[in-house]
C-alpha atoms as a PDB file:
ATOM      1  CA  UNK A   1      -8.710  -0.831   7.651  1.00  0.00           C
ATOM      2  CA  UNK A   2     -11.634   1.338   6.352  1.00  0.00           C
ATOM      3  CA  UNK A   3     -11.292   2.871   3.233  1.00  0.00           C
ATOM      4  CA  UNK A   4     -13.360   3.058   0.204  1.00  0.00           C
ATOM      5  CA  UNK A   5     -10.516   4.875  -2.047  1.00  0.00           C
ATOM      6  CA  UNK A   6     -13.922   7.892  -2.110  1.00  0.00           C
ATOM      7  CA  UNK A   7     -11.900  10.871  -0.965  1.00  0.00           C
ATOM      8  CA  UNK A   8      -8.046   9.610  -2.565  1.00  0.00           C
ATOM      9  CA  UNK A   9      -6.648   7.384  -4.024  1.00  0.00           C
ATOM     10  CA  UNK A  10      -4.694   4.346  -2.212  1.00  0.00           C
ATOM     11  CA  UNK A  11      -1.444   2.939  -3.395  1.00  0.00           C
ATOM     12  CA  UNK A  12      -0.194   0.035  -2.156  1.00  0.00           C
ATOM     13  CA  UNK A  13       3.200  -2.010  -2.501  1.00  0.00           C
ATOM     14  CA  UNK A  14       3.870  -5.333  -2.206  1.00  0.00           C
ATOM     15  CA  UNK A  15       6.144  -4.784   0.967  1.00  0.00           C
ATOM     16  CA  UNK A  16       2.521  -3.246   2.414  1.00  0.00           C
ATOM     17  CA  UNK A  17       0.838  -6.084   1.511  1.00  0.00           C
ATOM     18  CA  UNK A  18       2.957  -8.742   2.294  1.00  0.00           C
ATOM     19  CA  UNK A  19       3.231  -7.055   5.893  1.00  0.00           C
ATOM     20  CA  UNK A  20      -0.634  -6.932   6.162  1.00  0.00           C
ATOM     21  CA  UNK A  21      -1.199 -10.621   5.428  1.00  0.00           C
ATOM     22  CA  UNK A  22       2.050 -11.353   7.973  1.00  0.00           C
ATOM     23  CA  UNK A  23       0.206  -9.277  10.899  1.00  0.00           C
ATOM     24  CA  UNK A  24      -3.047 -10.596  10.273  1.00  0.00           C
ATOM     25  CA  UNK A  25      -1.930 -14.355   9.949  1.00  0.00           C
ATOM     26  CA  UNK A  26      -0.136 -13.461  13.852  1.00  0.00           C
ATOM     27  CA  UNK A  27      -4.018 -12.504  14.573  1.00  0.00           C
ATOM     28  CA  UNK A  28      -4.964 -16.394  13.868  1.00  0.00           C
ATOM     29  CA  UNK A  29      -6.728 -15.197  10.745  1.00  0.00           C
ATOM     30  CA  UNK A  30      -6.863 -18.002   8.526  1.00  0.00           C
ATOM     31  CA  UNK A  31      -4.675 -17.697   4.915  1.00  0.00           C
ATOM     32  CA  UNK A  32      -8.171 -17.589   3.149  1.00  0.00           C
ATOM     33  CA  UNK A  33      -9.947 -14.948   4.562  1.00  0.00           C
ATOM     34  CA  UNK A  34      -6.244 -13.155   4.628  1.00  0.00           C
ATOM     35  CA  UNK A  35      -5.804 -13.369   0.866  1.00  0.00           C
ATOM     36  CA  UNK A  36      -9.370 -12.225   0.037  1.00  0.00           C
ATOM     37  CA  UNK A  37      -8.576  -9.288   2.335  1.00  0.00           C
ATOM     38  CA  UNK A  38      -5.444  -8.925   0.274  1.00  0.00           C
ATOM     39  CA  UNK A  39      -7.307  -9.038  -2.355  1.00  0.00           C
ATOM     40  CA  UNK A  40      -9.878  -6.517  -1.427  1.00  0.00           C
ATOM     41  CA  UNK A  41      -7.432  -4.013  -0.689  1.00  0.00           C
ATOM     42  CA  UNK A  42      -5.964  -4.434  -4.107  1.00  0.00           C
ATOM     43  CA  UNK A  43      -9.429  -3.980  -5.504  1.00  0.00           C
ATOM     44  CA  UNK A  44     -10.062  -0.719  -3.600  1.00  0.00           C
ATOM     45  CA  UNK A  45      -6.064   0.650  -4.475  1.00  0.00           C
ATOM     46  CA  UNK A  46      -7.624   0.265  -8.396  1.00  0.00           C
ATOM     47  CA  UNK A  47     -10.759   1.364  -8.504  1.00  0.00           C
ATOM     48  CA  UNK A  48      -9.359   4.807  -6.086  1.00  0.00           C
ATOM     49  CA  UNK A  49      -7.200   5.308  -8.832  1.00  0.00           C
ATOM     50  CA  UNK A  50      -4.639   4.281  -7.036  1.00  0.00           C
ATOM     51  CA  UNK A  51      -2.959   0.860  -7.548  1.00  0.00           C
ATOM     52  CA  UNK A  52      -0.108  -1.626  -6.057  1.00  0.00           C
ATOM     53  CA  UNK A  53       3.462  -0.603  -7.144  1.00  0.00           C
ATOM     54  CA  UNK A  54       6.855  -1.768  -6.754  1.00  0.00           C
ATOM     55  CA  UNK A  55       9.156   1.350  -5.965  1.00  0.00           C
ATOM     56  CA  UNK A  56      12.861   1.648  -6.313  1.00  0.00           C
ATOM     57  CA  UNK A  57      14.537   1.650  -3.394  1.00  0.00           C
ATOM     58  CA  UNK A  58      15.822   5.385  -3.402  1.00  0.00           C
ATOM     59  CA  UNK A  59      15.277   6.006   0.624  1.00  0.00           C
ATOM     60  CA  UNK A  60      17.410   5.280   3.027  1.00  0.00           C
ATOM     61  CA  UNK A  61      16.985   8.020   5.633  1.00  0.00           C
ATOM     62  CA  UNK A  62      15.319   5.660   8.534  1.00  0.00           C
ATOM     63  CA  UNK A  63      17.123   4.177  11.029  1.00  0.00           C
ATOM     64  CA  UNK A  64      14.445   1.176  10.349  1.00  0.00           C
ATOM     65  CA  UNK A  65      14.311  -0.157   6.784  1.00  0.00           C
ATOM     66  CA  UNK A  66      10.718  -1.092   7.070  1.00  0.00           C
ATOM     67  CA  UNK A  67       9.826   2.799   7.106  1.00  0.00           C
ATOM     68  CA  UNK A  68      12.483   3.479   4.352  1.00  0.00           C
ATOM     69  CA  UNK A  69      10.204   1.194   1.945  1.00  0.00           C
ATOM     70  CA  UNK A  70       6.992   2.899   3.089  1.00  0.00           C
ATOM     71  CA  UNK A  71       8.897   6.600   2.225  1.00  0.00           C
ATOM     72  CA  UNK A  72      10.077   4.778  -1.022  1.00  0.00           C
ATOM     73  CA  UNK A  73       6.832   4.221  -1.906  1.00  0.00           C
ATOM     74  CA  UNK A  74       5.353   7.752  -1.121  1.00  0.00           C
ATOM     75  CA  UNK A  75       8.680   9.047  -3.035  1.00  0.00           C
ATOM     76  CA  UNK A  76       7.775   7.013  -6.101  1.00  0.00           C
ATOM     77  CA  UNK A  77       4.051   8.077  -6.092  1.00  0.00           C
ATOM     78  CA  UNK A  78       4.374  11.559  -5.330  1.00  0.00           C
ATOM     79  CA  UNK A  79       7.341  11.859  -8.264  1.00  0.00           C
ATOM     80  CA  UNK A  80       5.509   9.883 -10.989  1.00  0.00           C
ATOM     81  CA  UNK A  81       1.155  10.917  -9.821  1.00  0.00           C
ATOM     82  CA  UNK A  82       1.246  14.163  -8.060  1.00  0.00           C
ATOM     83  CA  UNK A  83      -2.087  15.137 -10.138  1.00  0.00           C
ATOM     84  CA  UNK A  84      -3.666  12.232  -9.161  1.00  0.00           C
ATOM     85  CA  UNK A  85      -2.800  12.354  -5.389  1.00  0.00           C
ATOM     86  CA  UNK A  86      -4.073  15.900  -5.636  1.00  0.00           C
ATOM     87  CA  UNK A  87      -8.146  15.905  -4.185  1.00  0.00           C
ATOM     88  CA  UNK A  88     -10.431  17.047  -7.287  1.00  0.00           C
END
């Protein structure tokens, strides 16, 4: 993933994360340099101005619950930061 959280900011949840480290450890990646990926990614969701939040679940219009916690977190981000998703 490249992104330097320059142009926007990056929000993350821990359903994103979790998945991340799960599809990386399938890679053969080993749980070190997985969790200081993790933890990079974290780093950059901060300092964007972003950050890692835990969204109510308040979307269930996917057939695959897996996107319906990715739209949950866009809903929750977009209701509660519009100004700051906004570029400046």
């Amino acid at each position: 993933m490249a992104n330097d959280g320059r142009e926007f900011p990056l929000w993350l949840s821990p359903h994103i994360l979790t998945n991340t480290a799960r599809v990386l450890a399938a890679t053969g990646l080993d749980t070190v340099t997985i969790s200081e990926y993790v933890a990079v990614l974290v780093e950059i969701a901060d300092d964007s101005g972003g950050g890692v939040v835990a969204p109510p679940r308040t979307v269930p219009d996917c057939r695959d619950d897996e996107d319906n916690l990715v739209l949950d977190l866009a809903a929750e981000v977009a209701s509660s930061s519009s100004s700051r998703m906004t570029p400046t």
